[in-house]
PDB file of N, CA and C in Angstrom:
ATOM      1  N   UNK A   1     -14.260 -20.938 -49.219  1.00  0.00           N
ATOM      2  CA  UNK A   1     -13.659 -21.551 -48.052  1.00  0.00           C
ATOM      3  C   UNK A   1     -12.508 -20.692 -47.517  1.00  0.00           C
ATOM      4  N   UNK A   2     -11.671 -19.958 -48.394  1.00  0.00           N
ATOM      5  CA  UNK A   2     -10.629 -19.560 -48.200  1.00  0.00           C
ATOM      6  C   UNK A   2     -10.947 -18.161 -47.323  1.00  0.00           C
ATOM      7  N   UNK A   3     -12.293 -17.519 -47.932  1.00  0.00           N
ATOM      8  CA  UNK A   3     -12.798 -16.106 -47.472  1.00  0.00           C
ATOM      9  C   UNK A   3     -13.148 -15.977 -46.082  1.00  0.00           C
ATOM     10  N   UNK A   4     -13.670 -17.137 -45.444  1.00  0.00           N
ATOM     11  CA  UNK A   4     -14.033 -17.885 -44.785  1.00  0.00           C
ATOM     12  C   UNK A   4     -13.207 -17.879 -43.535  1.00  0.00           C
ATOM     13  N   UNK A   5     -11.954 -18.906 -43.545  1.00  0.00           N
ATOM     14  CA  UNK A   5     -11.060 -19.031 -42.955  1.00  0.00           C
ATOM     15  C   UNK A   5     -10.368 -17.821 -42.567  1.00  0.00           C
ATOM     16  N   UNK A   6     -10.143 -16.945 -43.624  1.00  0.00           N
ATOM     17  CA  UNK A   6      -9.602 -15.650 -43.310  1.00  0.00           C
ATOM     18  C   UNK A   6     -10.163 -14.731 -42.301  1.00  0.00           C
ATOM     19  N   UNK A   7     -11.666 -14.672 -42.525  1.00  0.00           N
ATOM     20  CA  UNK A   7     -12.441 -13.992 -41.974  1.00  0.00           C
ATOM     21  C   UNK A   7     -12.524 -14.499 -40.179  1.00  0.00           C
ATOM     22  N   UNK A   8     -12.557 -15.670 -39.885  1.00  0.00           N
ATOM     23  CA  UNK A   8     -12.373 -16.117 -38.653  1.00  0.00           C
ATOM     24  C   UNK A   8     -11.600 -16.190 -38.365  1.00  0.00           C
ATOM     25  N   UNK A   9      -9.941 -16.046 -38.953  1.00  0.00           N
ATOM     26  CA  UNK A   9      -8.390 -15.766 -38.303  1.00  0.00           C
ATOM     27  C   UNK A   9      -8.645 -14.202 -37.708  1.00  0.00           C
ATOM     28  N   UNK A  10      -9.245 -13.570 -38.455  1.00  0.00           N
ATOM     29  CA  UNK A  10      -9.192 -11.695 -38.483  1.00  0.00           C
ATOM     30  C   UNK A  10      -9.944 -11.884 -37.014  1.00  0.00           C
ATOM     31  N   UNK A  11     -10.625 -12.621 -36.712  1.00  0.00           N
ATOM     32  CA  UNK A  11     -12.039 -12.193 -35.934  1.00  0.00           C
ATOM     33  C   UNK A  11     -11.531 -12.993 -34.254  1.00  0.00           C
ATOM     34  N   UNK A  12     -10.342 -13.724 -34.646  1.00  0.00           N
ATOM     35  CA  UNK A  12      -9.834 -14.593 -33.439  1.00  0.00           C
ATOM     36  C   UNK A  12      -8.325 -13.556 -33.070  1.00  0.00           C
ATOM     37  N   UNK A  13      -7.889 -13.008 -33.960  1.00  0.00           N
ATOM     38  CA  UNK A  13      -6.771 -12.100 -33.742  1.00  0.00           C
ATOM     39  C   UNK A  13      -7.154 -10.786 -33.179  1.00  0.00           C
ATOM     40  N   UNK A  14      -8.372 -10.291 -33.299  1.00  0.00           N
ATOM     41  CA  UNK A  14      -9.007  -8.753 -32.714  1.00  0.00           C
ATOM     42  C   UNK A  14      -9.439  -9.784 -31.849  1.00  0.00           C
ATOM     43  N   UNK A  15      -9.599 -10.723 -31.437  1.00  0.00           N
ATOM     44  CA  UNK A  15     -10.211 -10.953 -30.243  1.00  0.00           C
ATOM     45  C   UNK A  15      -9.192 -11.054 -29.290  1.00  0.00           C
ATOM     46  N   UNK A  16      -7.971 -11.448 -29.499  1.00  0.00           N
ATOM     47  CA  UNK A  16      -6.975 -11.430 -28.591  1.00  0.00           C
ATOM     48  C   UNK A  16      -6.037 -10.636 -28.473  1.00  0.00           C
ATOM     49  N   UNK A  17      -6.407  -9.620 -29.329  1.00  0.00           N
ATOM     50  CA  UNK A  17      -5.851  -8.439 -29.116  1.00  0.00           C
ATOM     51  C   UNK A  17      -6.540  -7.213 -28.014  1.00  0.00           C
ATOM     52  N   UNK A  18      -7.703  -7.480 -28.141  1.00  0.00           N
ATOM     53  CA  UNK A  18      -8.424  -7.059 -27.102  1.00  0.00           C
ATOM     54  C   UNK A  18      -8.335  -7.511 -25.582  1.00  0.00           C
ATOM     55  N   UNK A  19      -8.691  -8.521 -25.518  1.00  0.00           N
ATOM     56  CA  UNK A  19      -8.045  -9.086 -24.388  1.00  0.00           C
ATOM     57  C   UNK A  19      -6.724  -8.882 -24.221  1.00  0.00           C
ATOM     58  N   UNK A  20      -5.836  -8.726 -24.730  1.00  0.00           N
ATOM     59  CA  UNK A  20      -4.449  -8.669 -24.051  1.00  0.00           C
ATOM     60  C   UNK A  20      -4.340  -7.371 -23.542  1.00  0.00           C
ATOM     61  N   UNK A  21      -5.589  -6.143 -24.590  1.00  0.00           N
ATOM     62  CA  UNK A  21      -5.295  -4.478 -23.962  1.00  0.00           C
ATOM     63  C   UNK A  21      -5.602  -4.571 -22.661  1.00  0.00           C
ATOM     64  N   UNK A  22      -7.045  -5.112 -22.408  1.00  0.00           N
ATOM     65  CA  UNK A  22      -7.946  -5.013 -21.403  1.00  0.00           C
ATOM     66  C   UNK A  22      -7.074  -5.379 -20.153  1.00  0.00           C
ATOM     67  N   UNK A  23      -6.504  -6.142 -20.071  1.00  0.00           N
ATOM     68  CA  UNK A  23      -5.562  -6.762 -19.189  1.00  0.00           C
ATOM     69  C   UNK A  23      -4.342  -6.059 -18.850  1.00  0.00           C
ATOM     70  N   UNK A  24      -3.685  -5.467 -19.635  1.00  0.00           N
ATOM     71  CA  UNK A  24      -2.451  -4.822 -19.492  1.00  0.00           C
ATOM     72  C   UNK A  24      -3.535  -3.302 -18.946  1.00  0.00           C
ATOM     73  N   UNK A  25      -4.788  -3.130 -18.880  1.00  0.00           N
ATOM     74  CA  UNK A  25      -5.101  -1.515 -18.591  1.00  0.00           C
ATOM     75  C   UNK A  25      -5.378  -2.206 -17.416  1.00  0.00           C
ATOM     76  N   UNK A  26      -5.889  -3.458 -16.781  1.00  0.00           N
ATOM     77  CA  UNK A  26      -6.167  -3.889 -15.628  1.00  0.00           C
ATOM     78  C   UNK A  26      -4.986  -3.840 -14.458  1.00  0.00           C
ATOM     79  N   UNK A  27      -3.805  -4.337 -15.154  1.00  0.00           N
ATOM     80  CA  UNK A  27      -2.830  -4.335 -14.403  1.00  0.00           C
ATOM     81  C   UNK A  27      -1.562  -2.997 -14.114  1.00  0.00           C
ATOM     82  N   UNK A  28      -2.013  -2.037 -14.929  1.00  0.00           N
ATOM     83  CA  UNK A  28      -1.353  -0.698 -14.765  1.00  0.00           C
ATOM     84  C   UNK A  28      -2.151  -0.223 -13.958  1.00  0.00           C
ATOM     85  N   UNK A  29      -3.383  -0.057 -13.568  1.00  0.00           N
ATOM     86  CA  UNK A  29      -4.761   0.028 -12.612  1.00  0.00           C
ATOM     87  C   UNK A  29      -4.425  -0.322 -11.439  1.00  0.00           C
ATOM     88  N   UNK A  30      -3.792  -1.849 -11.081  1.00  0.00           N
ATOM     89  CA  UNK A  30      -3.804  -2.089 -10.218  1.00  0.00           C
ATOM     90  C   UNK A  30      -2.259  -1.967  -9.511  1.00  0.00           C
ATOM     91  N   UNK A  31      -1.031  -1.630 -10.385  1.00  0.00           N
ATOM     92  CA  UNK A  31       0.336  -0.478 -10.166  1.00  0.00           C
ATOM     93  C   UNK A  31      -0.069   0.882  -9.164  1.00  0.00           C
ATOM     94  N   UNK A  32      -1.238   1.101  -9.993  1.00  0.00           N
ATOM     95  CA  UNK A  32      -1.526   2.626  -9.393  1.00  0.00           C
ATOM     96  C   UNK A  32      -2.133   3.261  -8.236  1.00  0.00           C
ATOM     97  N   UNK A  33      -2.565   1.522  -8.185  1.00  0.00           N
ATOM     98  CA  UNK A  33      -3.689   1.571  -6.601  1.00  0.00           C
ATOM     99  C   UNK A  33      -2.685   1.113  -5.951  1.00  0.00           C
ATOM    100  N   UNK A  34      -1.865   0.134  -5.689  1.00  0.00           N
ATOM    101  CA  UNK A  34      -0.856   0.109  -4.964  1.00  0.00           C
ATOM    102  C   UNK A  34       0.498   0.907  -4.685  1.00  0.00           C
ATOM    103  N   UNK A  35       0.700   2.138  -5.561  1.00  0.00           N
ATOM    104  CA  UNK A  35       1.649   3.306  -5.203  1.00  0.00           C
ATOM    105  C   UNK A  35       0.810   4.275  -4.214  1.00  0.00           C
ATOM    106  N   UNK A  36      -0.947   3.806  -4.207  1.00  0.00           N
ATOM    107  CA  UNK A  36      -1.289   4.877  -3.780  1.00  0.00           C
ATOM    108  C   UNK A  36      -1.122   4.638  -2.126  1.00  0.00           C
ATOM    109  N   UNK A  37      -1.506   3.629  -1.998  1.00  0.00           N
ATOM    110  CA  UNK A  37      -1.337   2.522  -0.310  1.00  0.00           C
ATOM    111  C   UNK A  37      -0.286   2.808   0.194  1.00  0.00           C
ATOM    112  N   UNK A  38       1.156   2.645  -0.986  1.00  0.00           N
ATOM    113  CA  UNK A  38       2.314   3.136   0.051  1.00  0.00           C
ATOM    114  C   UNK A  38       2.347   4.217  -0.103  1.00  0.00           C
ATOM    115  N   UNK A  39       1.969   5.515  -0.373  1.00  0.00           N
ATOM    116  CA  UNK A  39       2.089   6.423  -0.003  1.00  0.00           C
ATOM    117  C   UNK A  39       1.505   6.957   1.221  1.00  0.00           C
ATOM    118  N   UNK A  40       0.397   6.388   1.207  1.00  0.00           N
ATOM    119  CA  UNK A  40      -0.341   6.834   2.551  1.00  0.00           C
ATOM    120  C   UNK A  40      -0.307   6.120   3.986  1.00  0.00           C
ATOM    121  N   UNK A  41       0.972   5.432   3.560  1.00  0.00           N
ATOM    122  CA  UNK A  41       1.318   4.836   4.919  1.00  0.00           C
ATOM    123  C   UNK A  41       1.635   5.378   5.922  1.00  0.00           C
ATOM    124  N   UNK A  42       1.122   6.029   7.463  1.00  0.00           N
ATOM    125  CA  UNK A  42       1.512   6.737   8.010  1.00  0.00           C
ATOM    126  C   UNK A  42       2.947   6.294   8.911  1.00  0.00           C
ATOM    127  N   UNK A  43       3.368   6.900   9.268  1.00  0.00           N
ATOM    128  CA  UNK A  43       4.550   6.622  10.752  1.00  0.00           C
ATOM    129  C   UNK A  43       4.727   6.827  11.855  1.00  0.00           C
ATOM    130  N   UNK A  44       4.570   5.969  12.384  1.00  0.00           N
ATOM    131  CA  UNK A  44       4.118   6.425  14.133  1.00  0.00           C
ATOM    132  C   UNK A  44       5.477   5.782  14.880  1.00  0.00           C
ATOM    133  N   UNK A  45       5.440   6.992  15.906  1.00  0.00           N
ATOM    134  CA  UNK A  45       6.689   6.633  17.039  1.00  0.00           C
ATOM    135  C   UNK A  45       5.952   6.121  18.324  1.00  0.00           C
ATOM    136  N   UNK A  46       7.101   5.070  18.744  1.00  0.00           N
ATOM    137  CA  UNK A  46       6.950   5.004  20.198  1.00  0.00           C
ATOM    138  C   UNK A  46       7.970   4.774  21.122  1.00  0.00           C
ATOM    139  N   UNK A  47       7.741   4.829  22.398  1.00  0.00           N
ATOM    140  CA  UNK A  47       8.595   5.104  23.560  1.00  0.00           C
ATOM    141  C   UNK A  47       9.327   3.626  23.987  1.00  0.00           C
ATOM    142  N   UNK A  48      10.962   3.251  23.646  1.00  0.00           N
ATOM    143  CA  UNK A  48      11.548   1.780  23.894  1.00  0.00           C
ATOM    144  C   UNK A  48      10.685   1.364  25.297  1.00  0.00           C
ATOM    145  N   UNK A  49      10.504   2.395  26.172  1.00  0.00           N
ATOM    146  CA  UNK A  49      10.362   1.995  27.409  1.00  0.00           C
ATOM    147  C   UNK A  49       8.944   1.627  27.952  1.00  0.00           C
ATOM    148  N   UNK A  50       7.860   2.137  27.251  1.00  0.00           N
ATOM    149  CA  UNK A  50       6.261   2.480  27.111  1.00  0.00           C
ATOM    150  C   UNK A  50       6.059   2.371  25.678  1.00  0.00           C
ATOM    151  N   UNK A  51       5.911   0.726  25.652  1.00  0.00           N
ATOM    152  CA  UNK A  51       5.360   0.434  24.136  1.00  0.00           C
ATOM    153  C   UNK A  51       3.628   1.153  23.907  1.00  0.00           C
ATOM    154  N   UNK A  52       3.089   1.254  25.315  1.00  0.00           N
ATOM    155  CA  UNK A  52       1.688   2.098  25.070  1.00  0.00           C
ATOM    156  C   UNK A  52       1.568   3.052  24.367  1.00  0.00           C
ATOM    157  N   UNK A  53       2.846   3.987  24.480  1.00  0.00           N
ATOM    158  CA  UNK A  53       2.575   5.596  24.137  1.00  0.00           C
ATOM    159  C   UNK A  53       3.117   5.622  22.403  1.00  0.00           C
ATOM    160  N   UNK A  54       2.286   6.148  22.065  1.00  0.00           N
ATOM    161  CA  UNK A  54       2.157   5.983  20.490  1.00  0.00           C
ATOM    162  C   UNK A  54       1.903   7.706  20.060  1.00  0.00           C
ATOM    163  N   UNK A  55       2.835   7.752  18.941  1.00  0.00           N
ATOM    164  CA  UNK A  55       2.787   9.087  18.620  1.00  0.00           C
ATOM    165  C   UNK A  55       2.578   9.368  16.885  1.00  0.00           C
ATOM    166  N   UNK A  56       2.589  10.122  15.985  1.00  0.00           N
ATOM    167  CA  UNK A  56       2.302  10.402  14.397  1.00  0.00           C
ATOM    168  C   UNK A  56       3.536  11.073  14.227  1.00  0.00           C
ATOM    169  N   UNK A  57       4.198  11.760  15.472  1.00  0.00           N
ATOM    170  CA  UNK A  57       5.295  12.451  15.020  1.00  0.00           C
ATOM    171  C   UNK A  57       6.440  12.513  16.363  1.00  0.00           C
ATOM    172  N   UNK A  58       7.792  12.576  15.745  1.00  0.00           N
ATOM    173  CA  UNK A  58       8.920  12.159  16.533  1.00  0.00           C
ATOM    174  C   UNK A  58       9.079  12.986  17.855  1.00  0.00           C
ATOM    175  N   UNK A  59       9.543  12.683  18.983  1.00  0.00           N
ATOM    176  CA  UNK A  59       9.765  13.890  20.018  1.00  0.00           C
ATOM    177  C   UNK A  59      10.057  12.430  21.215  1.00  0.00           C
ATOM    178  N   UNK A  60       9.892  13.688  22.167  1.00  0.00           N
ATOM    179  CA  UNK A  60       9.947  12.991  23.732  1.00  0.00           C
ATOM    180  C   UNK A  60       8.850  12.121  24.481  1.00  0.00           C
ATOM    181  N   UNK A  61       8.932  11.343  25.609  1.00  0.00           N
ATOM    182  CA  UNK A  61       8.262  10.327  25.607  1.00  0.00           C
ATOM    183  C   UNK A  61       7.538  11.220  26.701  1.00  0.00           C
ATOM    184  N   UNK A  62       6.104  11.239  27.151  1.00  0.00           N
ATOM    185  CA  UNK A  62       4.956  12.261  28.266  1.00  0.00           C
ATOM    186  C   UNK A  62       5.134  11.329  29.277  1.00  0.00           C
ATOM    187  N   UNK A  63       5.614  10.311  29.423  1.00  0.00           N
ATOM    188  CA  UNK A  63       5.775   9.902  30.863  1.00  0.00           C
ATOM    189  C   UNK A  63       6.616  10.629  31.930  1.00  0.00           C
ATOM    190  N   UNK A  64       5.951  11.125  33.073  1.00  0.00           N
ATOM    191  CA  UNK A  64       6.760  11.750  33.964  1.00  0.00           C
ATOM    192  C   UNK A  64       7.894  10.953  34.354  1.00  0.00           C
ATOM    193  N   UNK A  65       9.117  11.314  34.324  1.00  0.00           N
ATOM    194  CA  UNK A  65      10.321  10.582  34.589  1.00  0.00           C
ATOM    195  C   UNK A  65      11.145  10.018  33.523  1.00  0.00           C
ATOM    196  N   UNK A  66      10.433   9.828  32.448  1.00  0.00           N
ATOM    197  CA  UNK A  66      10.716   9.006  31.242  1.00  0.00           C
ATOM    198  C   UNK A  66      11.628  10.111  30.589  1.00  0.00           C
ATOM    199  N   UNK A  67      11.277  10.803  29.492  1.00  0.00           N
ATOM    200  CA  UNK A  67      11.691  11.892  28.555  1.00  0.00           C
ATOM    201  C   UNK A  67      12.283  10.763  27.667  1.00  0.00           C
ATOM    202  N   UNK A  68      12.536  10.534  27.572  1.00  0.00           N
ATOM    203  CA  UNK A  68      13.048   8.983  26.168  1.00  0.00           C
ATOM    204  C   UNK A  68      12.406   9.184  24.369  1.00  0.00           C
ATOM    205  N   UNK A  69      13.424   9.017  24.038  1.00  0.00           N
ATOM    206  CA  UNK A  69      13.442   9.745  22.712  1.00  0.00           C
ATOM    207  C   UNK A  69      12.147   9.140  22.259  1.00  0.00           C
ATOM    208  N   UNK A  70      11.427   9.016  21.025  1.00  0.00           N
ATOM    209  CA  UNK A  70      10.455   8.475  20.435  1.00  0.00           C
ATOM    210  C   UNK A  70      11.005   7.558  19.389  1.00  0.00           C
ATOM    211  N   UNK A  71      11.124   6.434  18.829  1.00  0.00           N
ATOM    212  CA  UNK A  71      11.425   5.777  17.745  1.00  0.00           C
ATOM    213  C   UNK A  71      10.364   5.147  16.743  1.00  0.00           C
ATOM    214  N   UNK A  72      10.972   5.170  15.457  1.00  0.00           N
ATOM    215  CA  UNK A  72       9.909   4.640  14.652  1.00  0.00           C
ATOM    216  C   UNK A  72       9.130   3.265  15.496  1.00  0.00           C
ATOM    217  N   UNK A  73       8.374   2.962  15.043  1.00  0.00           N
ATOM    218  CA  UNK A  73       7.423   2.297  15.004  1.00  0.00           C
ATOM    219  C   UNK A  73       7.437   0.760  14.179  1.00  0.00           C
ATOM    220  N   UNK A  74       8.328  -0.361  14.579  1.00  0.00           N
ATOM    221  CA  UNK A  74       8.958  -1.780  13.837  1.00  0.00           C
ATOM    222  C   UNK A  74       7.482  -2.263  13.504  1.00  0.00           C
ATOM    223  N   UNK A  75       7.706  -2.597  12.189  1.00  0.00           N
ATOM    224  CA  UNK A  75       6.623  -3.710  11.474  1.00  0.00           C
ATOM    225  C   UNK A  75       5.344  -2.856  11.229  1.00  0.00           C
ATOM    226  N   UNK A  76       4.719  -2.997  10.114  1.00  0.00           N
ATOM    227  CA  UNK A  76       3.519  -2.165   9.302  1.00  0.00           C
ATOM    228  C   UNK A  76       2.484  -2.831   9.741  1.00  0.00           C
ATOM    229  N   UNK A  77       1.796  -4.128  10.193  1.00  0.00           N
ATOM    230  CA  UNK A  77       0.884  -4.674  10.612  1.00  0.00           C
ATOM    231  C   UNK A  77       1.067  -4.817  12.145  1.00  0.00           C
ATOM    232  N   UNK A  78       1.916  -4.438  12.750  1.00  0.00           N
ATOM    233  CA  UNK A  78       1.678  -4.553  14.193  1.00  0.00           C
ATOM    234  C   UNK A  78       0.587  -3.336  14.900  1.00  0.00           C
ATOM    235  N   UNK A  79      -0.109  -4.605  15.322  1.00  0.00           N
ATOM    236  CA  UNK A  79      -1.052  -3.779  16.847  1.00  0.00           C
ATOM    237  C   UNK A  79      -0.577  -2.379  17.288  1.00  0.00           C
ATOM    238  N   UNK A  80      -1.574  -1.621  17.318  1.00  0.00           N
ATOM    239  CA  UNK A  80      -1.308  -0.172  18.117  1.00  0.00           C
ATOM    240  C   UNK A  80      -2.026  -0.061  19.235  1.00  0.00           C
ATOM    241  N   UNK A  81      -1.669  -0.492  20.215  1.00  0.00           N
ATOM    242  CA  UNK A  81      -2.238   0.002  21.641  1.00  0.00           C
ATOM    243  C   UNK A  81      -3.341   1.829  21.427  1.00  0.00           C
ATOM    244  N   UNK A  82      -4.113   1.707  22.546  1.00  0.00           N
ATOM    245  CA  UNK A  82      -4.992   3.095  22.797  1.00  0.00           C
ATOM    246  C   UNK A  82      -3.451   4.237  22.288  1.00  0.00           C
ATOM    247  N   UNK A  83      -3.804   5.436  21.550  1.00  0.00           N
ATOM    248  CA  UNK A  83      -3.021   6.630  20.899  1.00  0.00           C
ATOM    249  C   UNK A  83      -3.116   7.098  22.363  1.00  0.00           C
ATOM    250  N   UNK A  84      -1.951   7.793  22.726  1.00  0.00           N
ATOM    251  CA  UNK A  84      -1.576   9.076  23.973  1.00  0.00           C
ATOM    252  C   UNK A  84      -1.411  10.226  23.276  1.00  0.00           C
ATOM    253  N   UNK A  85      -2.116  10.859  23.840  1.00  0.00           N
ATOM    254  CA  UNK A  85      -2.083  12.455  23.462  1.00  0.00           C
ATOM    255  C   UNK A  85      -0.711  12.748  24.243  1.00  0.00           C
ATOM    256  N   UNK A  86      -0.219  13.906  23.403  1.00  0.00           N
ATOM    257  CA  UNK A  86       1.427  14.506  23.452  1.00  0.00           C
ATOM    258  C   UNK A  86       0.874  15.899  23.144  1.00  0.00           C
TER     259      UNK A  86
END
């Protein structure tokens, strides 16, 4: 009885030892996929004055008359109007 009991403590303790690896490799997995997302977040500028004109990199605004600096780009899920070539 005793051999017994032992043998199914051993067999319930590797079992949850396993599971606890599997899980902790699941969730360092899923650390790593999410450093990868913010990294590849791009940054786009646009014009205070011509929310249309959308740019990847900082400069002056192509509207004739305008010239207006370029500024980041507020909020990561906001809408991007049609891209203007610069």
């Amino acid at each position: 009885m005793k051999k017994t009991m032992l043998m199914a403590l051993a067999m319930l303790f590797t079992a949850v030892t396993v599971t606890i690896s599997i899980s902790k490799a699941d969730g360092i997995k899923s650390l790593s996929d999410t450093a990868k997302k913010v990294k590849t977040a791009k940054v786009l500028y646009t014009c205070p004055m011509h929310p249309d004109v959308i740019s990847d990199k900082p400069g002056k605004c192509p509207k004739p008359g305008c010239g207006m600096t370029l500024v980041k780009k507020a909020g990561k899920n906001q809408k991007t109007p049609g891209k203007m070539k610069m």
